[in-house]
N, C-alpha and C. Protein backbone atom coordinates (compact mmCIF):
# COMPACT_ATOMS: atom_id res chain seq x y z
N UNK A 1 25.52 -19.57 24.95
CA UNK A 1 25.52 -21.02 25.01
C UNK A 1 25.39 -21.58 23.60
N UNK A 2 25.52 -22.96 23.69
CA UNK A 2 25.87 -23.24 22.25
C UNK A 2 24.21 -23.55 21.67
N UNK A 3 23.10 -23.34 22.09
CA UNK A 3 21.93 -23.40 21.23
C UNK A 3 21.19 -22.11 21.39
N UNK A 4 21.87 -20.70 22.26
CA UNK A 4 21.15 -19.96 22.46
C UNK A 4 20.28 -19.13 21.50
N UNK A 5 20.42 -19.20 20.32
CA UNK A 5 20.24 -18.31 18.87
C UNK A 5 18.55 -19.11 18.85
N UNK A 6 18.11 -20.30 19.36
CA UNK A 6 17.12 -21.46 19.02
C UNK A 6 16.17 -20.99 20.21
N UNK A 7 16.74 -20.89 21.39
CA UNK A 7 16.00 -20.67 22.76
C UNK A 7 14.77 -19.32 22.75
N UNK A 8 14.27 -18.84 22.08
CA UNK A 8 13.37 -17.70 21.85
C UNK A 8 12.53 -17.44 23.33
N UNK A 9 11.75 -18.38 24.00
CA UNK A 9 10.94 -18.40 24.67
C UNK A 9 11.37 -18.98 25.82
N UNK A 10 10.81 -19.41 27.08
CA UNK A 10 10.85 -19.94 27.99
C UNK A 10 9.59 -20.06 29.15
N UNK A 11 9.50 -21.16 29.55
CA UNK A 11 8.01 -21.51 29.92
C UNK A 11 8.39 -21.14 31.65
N UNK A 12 7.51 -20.30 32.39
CA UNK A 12 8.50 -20.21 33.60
C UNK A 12 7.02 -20.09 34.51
N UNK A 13 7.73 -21.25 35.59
CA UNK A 13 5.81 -21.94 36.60
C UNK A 13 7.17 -22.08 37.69
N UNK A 14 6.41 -21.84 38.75
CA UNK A 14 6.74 -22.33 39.89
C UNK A 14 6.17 -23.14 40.99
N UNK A 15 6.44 -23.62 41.92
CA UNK A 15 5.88 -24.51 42.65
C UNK A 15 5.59 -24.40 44.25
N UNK A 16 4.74 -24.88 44.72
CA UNK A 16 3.73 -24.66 45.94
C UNK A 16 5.28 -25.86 46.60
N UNK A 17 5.35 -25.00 48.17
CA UNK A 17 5.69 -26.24 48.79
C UNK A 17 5.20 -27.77 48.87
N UNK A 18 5.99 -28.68 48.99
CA UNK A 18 5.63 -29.69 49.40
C UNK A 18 4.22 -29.55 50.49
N UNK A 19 3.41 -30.82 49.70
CA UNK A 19 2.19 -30.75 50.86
C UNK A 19 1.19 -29.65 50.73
N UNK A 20 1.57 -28.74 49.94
CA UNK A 20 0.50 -27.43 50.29
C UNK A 20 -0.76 -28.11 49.03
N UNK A 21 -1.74 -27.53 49.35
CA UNK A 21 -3.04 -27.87 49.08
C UNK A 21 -3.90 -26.80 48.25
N UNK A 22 -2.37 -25.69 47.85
CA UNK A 22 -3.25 -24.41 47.23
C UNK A 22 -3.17 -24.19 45.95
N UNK A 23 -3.77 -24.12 45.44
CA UNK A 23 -3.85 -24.20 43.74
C UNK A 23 -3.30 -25.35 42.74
N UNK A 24 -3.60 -26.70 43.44
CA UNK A 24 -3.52 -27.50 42.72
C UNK A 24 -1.38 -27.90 42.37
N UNK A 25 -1.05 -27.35 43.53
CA UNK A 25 0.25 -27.42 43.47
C UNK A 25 1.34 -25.95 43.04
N UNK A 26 0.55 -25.50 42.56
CA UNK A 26 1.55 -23.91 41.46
C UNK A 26 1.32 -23.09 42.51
N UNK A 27 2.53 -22.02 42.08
CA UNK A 27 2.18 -21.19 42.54
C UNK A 27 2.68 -19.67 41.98
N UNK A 28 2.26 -18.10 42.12
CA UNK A 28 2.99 -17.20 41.75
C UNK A 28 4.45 -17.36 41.68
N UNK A 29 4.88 -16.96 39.93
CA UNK A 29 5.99 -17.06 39.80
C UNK A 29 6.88 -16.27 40.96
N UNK A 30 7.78 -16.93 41.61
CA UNK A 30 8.95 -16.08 42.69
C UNK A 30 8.45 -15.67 43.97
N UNK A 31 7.09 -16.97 44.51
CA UNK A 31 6.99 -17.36 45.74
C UNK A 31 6.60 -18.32 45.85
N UNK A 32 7.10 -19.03 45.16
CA UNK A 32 7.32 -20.61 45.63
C UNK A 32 8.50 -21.03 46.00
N UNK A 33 8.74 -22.25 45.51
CA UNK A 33 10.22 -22.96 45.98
C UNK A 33 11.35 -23.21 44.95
N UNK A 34 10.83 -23.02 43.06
CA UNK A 34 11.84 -22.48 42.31
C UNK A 34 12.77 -21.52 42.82
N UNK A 35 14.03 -21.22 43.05
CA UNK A 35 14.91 -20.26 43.02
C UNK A 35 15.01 -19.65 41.80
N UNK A 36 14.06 -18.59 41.34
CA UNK A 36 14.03 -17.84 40.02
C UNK A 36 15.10 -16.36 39.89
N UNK A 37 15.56 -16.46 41.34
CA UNK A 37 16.33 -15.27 41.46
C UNK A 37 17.50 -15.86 40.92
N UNK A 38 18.15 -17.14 41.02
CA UNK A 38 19.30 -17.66 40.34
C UNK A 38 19.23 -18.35 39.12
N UNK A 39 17.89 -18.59 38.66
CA UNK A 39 17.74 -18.98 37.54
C UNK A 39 17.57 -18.07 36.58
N UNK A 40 16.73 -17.04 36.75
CA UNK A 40 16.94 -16.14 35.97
C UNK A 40 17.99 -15.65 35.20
N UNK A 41 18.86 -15.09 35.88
CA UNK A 41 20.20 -14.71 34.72
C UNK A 41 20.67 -15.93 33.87
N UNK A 42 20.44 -16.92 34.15
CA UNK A 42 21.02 -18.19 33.13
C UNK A 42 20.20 -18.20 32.14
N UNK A 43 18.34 -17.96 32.57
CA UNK A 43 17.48 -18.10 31.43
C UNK A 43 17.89 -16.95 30.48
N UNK A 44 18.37 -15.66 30.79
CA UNK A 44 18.50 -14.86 29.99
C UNK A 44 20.11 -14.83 29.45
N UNK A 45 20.80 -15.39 29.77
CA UNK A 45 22.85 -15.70 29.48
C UNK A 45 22.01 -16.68 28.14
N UNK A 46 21.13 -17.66 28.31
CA UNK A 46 20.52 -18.97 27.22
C UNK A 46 20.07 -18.05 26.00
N UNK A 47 19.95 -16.69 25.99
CA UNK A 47 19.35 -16.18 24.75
C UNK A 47 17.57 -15.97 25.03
N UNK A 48 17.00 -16.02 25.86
CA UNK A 48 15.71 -15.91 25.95
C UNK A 48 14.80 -14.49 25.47
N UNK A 49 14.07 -14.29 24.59
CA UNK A 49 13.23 -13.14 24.11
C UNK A 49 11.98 -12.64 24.72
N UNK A 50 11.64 -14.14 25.49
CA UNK A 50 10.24 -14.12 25.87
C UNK A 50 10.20 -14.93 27.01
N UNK A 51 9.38 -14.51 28.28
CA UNK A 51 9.46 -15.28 29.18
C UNK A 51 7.41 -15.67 29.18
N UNK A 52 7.07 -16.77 29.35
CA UNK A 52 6.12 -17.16 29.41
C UNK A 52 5.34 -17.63 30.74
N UNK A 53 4.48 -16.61 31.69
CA UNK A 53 4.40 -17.66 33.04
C UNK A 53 2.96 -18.41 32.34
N UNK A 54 3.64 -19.06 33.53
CA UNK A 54 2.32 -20.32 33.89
C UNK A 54 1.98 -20.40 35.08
N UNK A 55 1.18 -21.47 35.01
CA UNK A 55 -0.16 -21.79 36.57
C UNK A 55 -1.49 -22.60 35.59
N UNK A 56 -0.93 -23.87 36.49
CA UNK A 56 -2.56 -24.45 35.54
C UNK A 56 -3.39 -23.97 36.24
N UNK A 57 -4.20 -23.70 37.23
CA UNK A 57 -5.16 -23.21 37.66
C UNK A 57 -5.07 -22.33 38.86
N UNK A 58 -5.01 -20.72 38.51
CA UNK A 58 -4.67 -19.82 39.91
C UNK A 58 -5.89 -19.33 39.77
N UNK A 59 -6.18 -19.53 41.35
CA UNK A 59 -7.27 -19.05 42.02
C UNK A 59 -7.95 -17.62 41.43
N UNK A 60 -6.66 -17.08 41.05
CA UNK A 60 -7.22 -15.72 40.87
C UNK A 60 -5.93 -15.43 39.75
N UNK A 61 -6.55 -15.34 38.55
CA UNK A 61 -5.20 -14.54 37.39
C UNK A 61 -4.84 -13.58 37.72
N UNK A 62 -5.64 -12.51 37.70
CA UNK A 62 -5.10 -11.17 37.97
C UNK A 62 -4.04 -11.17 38.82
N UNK A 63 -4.64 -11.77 40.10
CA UNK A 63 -3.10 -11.89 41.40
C UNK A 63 -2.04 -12.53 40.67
N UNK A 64 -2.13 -13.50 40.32
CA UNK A 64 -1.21 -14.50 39.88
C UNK A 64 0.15 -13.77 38.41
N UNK A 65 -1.02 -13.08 37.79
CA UNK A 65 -0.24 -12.19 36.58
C UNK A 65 0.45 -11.36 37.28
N UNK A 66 -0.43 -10.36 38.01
CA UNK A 66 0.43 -9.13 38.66
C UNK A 66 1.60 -9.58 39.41
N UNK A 67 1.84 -10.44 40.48
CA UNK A 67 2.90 -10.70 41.30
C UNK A 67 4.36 -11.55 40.78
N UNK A 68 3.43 -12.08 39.29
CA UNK A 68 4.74 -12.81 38.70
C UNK A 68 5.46 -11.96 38.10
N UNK A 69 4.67 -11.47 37.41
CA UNK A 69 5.37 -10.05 36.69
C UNK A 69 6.08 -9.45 37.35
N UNK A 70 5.67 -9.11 38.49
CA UNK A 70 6.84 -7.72 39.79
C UNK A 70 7.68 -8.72 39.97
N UNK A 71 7.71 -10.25 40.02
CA UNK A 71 8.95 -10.72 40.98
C UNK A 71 9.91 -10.92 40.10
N UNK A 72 9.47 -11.21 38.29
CA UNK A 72 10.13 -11.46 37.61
C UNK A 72 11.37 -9.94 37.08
N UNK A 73 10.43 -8.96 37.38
CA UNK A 73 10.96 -7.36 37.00
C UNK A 73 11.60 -7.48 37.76
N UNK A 74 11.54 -7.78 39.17
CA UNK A 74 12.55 -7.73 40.35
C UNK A 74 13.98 -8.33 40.34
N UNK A 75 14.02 -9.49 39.63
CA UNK A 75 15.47 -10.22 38.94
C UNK A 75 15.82 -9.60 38.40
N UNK A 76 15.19 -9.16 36.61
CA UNK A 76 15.85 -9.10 35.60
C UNK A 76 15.95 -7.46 35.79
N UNK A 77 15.41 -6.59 37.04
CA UNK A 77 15.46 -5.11 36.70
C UNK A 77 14.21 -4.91 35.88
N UNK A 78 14.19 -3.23 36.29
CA UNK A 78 12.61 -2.63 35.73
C UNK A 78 12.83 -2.70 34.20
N UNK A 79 13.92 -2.59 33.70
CA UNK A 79 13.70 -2.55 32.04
C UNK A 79 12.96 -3.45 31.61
N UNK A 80 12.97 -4.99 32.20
CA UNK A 80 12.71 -6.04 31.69
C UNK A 80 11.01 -6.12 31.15
């Protein structure tokens, strides 16, 4: 893409259904309602080096790290 050389990072949060009441709206990256399975290859076609999750406040990091991580490996493949 034409700024991909600039794109280094990428901030990647996903979101609680509508209405849900659990963690302040967020949720584990790649079970919420982002489609990260189709976004993914674009974030990485953009030049991306680094993927960054987020969650302003998960109940529990550990869960929240571990499951984003597997769903994100799960797109991009185990190399990732």
């Amino acid at each position: 893409t034409k700024f991909a050389y600039r794109l280094l990072a990428f901030h990647v949060y996903d979101r609680a259904p509508v209405g849900s009441a659990a963690e302040f709206g967020g949720s584990d990256v790649g079970h919420g309602v982002i489609d990260w399975a189709a976004l993914t290859p674009a974030v990485m076609v953009a030049g991306a080096k680094h993927l960054i999750i987020e969650h302003d406040n998960p109940a529990d990091d550990h869960r929240f790290a571990t499951r984003s991580i597997a769903a994100l490996k799960g797109y991009l493949g185990e190399g990732a």
